[in-house]
Protein backbone atom coordinates (compact mmCIF):
# COMPACT_ATOMS: atom_id res chain seq x y z
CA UNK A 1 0.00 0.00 0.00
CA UNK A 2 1.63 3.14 -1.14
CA UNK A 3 1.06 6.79 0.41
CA UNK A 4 0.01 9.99 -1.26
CA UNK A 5 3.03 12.39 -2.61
CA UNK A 6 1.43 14.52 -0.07
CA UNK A 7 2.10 12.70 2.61
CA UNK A 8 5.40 11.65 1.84
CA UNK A 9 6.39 14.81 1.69
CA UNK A 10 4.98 15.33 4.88
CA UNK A 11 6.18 12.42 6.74
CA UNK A 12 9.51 13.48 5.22
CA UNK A 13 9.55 16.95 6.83
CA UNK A 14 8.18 16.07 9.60
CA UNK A 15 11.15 13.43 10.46
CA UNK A 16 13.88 16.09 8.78
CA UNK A 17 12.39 18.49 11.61
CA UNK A 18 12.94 15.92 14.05
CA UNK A 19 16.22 14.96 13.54
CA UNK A 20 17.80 18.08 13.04
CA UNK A 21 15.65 19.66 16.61
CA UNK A 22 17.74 16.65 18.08
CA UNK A 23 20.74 17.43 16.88
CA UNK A 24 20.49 21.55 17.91
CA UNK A 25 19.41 20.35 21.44
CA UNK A 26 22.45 17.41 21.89
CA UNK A 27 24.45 20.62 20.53
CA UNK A 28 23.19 22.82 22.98
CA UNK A 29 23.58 20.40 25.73
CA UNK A 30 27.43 20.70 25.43
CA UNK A 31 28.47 23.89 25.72
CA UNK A 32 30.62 24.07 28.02
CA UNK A 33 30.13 26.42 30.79
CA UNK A 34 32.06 29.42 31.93
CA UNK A 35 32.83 31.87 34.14
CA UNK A 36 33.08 34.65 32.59
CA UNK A 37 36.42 34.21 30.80
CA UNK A 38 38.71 37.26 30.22
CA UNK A 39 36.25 39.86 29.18
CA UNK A 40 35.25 40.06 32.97
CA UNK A 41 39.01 41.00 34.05
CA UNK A 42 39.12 43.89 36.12
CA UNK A 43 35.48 44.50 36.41
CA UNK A 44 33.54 45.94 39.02
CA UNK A 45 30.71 43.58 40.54
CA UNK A 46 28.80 43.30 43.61
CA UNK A 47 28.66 40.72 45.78
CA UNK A 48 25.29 38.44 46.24
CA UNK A 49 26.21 35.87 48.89
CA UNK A 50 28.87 35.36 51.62
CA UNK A 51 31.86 35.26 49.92
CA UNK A 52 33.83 32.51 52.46
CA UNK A 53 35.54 32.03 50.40
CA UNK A 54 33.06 31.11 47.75
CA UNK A 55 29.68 32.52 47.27
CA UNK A 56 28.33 34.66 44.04
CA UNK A 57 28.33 37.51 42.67
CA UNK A 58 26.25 39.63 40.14
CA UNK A 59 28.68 41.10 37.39
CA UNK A 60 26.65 43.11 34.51
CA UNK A 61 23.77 41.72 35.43
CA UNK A 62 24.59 38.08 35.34
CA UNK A 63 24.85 35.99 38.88
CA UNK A 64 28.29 33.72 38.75
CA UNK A 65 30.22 32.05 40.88
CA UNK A 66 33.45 33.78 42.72
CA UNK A 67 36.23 32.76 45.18
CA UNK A 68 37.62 35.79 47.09
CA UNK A 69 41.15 35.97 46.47
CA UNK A 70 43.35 34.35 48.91
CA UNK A 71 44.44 37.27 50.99
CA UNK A 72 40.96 38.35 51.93
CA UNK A 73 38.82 37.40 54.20
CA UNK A 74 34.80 36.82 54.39
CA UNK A 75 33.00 39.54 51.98
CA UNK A 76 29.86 40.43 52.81
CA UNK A 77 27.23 40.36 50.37
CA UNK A 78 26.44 44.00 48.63
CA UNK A 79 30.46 45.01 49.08
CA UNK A 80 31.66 46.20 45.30
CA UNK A 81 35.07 43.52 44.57
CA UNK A 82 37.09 43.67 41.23
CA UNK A 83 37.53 40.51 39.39
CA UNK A 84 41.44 39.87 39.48
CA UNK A 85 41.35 36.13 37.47
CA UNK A 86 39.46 32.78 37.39
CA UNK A 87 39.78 29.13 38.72
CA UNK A 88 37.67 26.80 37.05
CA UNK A 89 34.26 27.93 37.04
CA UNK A 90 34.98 30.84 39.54
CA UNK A 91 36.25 34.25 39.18
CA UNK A 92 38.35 35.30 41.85
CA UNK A 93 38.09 38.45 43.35
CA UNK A 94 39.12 41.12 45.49
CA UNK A 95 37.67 44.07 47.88
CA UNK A 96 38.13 47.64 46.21
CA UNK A 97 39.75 50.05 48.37
């Protein structure tokens, strides 16, 4: 028993559809996540939780994770901190003078 051209073609599209909304998600699923990278060096952000010595921060608007630097100590949340570099999927930071 043999379809209609129509549907053919429709069956067709409709599994093309599929398999290439499969392949954007498995795509999508593998980014790999970061922290900011080096754009964020030497920005200003302000800090959201506890930093002891990892908490997170809000830098333009996005929340990430941070490490204080190793020569501070706890910093409280709302304090402004520079980002100084990254470790992992932290930024380290540092209190502004």
């Amino acid at each position: 028993m043999a379809f209609s051209p129509i549907v053919n073609l429709v069956l067709f599209l409709s599994l093309f559809t599929g398999v290439l909304l499969l392949f954007v998600i498995m795509i999508l699923r593998h980014r790999k996540a970061g922290a900011g990278g080096p754009r964020s060096m030497g920005m200003k952000a302000r800090v959201e939780t506890l930093l002891n010595p990892e908490g997170s921060i809000i830098l333009d608007g996005e929340l990430l994770r941070a490490r204080a630097n190793q020569d501070e100590h706890p910093i409280e949340p709302g304090v402004i901190v520079r980002v100084v570099g990254a470790s992992g999927h932290f930024l380290v930071v540092e209190m502004i003078n």
